[in-house]
N, C-alpha and C. Protein backbone atom coordinates (compact mmCIF):
# COMPACT_ATOMS: atom_id res chain seq x y z
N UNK A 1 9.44 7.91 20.33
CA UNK A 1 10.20 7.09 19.41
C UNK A 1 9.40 5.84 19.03
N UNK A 2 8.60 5.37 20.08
CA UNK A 2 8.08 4.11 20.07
C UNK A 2 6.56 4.78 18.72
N UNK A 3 5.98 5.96 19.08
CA UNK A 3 5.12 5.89 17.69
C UNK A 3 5.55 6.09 16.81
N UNK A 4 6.61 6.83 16.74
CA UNK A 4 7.20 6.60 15.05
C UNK A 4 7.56 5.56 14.57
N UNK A 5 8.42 4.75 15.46
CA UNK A 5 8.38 3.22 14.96
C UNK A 5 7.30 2.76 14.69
N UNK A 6 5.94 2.67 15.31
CA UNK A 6 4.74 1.93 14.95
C UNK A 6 4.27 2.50 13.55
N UNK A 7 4.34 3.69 13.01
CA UNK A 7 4.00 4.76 12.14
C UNK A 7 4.72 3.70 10.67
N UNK A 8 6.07 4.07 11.13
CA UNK A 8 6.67 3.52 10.11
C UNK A 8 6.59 1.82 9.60
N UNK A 9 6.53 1.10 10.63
CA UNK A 9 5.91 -0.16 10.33
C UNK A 9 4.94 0.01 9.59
N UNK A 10 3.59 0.03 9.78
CA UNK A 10 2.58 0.35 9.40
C UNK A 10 2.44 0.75 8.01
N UNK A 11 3.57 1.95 7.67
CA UNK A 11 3.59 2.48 6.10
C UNK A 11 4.38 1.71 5.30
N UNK A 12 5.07 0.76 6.06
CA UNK A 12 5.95 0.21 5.43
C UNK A 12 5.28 -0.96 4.70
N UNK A 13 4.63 -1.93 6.11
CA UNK A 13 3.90 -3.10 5.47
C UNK A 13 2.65 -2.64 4.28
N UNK A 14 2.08 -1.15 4.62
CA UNK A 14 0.96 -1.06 3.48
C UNK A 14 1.53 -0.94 2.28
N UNK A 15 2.69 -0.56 2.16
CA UNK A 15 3.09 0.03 0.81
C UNK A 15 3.80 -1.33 0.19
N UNK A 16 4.24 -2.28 1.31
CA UNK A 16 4.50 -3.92 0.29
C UNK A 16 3.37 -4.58 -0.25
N UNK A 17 2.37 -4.14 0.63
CA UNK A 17 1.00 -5.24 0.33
C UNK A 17 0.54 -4.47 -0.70
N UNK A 18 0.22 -3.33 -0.74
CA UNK A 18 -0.20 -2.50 -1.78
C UNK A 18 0.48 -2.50 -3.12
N UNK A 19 1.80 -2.82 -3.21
CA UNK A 19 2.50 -3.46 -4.42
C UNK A 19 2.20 -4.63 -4.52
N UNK A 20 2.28 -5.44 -3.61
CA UNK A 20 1.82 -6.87 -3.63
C UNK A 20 0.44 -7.30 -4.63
N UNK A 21 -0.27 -6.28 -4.00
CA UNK A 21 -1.70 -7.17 -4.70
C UNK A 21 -1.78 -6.34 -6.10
N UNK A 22 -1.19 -5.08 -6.23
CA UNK A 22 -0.90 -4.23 -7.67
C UNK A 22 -0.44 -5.37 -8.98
N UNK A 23 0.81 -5.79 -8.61
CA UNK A 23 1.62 -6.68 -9.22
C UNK A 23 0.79 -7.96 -9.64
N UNK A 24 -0.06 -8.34 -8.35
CA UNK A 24 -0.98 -9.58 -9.26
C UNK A 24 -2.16 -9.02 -9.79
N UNK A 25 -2.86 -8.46 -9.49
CA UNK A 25 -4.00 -7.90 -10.19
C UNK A 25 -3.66 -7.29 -11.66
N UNK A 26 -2.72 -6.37 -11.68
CA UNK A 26 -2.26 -5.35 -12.57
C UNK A 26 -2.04 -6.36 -13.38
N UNK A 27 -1.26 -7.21 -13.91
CA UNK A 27 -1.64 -7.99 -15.76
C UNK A 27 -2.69 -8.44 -15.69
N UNK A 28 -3.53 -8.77 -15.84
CA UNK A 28 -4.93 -9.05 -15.93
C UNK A 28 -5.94 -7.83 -16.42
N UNK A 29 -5.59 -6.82 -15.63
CA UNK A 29 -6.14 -5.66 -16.24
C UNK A 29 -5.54 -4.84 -17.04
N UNK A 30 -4.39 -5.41 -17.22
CA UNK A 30 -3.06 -4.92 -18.21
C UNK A 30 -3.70 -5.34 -19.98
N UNK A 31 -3.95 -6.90 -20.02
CA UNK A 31 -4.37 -7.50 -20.91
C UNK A 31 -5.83 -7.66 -21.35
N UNK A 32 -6.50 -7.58 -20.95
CA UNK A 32 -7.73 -7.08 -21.25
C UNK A 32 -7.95 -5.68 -21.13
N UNK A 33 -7.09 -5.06 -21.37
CA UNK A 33 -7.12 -3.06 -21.55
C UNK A 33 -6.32 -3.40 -23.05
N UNK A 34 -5.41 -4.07 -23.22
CA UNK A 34 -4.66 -4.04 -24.93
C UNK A 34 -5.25 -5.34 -25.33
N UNK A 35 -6.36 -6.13 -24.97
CA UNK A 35 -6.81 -7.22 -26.04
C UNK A 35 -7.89 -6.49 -27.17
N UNK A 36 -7.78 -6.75 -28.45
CA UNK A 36 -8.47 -6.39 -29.02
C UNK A 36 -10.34 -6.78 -29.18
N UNK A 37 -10.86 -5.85 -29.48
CA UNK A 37 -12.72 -6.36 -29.18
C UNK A 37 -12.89 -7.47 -29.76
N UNK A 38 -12.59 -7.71 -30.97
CA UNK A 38 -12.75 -8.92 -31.88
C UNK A 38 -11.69 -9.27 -31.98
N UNK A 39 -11.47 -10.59 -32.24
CA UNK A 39 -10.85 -11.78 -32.49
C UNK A 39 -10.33 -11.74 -33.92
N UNK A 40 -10.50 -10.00 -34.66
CA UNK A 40 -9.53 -9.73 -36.10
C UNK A 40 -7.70 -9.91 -35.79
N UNK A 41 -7.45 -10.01 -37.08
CA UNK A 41 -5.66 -10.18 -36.71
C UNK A 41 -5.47 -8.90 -37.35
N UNK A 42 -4.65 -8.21 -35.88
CA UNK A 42 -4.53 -6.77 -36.23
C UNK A 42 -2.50 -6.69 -36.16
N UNK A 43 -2.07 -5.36 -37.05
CA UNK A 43 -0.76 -5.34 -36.95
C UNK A 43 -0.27 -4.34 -36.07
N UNK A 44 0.54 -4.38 -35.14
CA UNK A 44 1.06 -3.38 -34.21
C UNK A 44 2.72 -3.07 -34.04
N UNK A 45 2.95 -1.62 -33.86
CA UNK A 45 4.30 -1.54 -33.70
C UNK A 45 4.99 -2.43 -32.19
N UNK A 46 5.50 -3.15 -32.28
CA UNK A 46 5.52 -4.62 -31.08
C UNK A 46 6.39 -3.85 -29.97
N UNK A 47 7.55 -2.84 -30.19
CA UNK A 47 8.24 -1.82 -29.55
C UNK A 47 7.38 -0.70 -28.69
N UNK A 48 6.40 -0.50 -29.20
CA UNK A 48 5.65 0.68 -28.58
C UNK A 48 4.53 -0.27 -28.02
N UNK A 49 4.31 -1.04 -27.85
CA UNK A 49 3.35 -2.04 -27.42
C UNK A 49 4.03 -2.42 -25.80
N UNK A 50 5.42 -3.08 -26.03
CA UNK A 50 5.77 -3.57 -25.06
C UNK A 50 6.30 -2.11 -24.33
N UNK A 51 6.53 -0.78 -24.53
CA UNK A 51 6.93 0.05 -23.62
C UNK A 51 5.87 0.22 -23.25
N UNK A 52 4.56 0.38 -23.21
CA UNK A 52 3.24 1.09 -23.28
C UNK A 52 2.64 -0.26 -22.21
N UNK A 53 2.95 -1.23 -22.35
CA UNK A 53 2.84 -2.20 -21.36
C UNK A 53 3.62 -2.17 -19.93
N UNK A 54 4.45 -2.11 -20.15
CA UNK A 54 5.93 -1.86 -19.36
C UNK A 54 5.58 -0.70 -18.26
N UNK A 55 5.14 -0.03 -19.33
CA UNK A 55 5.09 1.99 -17.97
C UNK A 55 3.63 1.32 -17.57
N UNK A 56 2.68 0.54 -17.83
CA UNK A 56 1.65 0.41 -17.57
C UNK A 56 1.17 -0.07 -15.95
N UNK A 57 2.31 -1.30 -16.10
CA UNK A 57 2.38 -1.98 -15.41
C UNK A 57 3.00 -1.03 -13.76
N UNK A 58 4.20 -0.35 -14.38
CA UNK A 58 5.07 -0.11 -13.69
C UNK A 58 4.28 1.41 -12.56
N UNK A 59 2.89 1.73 -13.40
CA UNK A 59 2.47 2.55 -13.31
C UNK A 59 1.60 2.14 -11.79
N UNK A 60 0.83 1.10 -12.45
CA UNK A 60 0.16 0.65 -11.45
C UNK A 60 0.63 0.02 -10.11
N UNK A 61 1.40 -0.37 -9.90
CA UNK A 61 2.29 -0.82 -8.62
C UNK A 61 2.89 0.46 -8.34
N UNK A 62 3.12 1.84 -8.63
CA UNK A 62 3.41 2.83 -8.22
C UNK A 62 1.93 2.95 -7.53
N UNK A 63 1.36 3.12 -7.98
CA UNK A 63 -0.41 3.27 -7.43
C UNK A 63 -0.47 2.54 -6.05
N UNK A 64 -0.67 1.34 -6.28
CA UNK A 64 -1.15 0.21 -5.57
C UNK A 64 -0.17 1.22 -4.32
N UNK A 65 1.15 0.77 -4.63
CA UNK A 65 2.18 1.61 -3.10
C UNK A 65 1.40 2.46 -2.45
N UNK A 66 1.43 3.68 -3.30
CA UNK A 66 0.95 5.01 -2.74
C UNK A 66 -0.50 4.63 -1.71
N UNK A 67 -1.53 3.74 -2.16
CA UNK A 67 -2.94 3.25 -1.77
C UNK A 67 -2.58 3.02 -0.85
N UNK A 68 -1.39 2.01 -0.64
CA UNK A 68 -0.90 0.88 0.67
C UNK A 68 -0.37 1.88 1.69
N UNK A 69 0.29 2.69 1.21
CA UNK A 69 1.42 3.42 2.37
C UNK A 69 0.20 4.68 2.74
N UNK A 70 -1.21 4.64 2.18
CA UNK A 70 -1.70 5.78 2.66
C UNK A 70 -2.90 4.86 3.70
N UNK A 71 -3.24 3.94 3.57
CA UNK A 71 -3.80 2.83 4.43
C UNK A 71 -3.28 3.00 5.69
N UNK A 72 -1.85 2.18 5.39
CA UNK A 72 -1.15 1.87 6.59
C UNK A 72 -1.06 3.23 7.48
N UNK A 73 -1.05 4.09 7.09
CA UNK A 73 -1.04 5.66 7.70
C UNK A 73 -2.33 6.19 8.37
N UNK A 74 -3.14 5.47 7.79
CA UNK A 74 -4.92 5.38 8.35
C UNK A 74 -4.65 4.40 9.68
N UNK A 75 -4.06 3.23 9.24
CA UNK A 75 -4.51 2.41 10.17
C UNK A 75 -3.37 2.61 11.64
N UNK A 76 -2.40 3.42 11.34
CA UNK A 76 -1.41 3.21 12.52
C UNK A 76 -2.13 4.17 13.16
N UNK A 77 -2.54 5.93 12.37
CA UNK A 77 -3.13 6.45 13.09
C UNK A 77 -4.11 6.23 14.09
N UNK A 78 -5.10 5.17 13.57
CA UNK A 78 -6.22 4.50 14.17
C UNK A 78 -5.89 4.04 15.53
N UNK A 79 -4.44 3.14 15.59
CA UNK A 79 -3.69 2.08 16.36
C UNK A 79 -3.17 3.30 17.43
N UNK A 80 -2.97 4.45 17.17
CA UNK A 80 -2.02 5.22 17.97
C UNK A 80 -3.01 5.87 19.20
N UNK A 81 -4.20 6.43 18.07
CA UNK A 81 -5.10 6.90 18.95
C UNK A 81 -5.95 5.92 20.05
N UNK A 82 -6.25 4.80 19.33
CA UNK A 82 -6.67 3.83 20.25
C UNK A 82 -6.13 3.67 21.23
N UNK A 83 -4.76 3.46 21.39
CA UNK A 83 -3.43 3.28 22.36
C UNK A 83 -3.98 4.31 23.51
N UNK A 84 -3.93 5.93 22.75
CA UNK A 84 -4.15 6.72 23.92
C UNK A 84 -4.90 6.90 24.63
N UNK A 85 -5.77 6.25 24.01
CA UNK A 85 -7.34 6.81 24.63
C UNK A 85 -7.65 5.03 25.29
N UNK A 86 -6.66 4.37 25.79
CA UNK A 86 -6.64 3.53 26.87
C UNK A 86 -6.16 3.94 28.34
N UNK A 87 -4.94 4.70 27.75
CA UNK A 87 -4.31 5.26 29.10
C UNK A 87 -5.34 6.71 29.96
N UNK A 88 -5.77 6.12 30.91
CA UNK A 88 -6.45 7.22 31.39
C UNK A 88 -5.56 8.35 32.01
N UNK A 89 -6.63 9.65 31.73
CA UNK A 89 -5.18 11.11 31.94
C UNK A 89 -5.26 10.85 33.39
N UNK A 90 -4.11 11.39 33.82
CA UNK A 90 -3.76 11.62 35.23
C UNK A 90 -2.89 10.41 36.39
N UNK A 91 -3.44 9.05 35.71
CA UNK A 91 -3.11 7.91 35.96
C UNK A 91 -1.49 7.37 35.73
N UNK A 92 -0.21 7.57 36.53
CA UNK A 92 0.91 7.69 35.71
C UNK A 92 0.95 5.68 35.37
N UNK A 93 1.83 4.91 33.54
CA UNK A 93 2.12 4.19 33.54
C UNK A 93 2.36 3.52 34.33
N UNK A 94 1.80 2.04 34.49
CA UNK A 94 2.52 1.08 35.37
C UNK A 94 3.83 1.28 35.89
N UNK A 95 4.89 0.71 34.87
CA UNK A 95 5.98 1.00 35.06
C UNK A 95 6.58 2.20 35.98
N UNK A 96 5.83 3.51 35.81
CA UNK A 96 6.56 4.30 36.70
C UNK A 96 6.38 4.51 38.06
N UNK A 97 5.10 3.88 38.46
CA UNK A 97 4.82 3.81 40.31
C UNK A 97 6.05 3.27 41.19
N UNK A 98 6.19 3.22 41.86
CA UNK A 98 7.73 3.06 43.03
C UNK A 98 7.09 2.05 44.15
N UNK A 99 7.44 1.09 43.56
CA UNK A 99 7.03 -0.07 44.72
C UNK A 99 7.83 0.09 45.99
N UNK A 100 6.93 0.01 46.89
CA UNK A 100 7.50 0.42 48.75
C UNK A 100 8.42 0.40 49.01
């Protein structure tokens, strides 16, 4: 129970941070992907602009998640195995020896 809890922590915090840094990065590369090359005054349908922005955005923080929650899944694994490969085999937990 105790690694699934660590598991799920783990996917949980990657997949906030992974929206996290999506959300700030993502307009920036939002707006310089629809700025035009030159500095002409161009006319655009302003409706299909702002949906096309909108899923853009919305696209990329779907991303960023997926990146984060597949991290955090790297790194708990990492955390789990490390864990085990402290406890030497044969050796039972502290906790369970029977003091005199």
């Amino acid at each position: 129970m105790s690694l699934l809890k660590t598991f799920l922590i783990f996917i949980l915090a990657g997949t906030l941070l992974g929206t996290l840094v999506a959300s700030l990065t993502a307009p920036s590369y939002i707006e310089w992907n629809n700025s035009t090359p030159l500095a002409a005054q161009t006319m655009c349908n302003l409706p299909e602009v702002v949906r096309s922005v909108t899923a853009s955005l919305m696209h990329s923080q779907l991303m960023g998640a997926a990146i984060g929650a597949g991290v955090g899944l790297v790194a708990a694994i990492l955390v789990a195995i490390r864990g085990r490969s402290k406890q030497r085999p044969g050796t039972p937990p502290p906790s369970a020896t029977v003091a005199g």
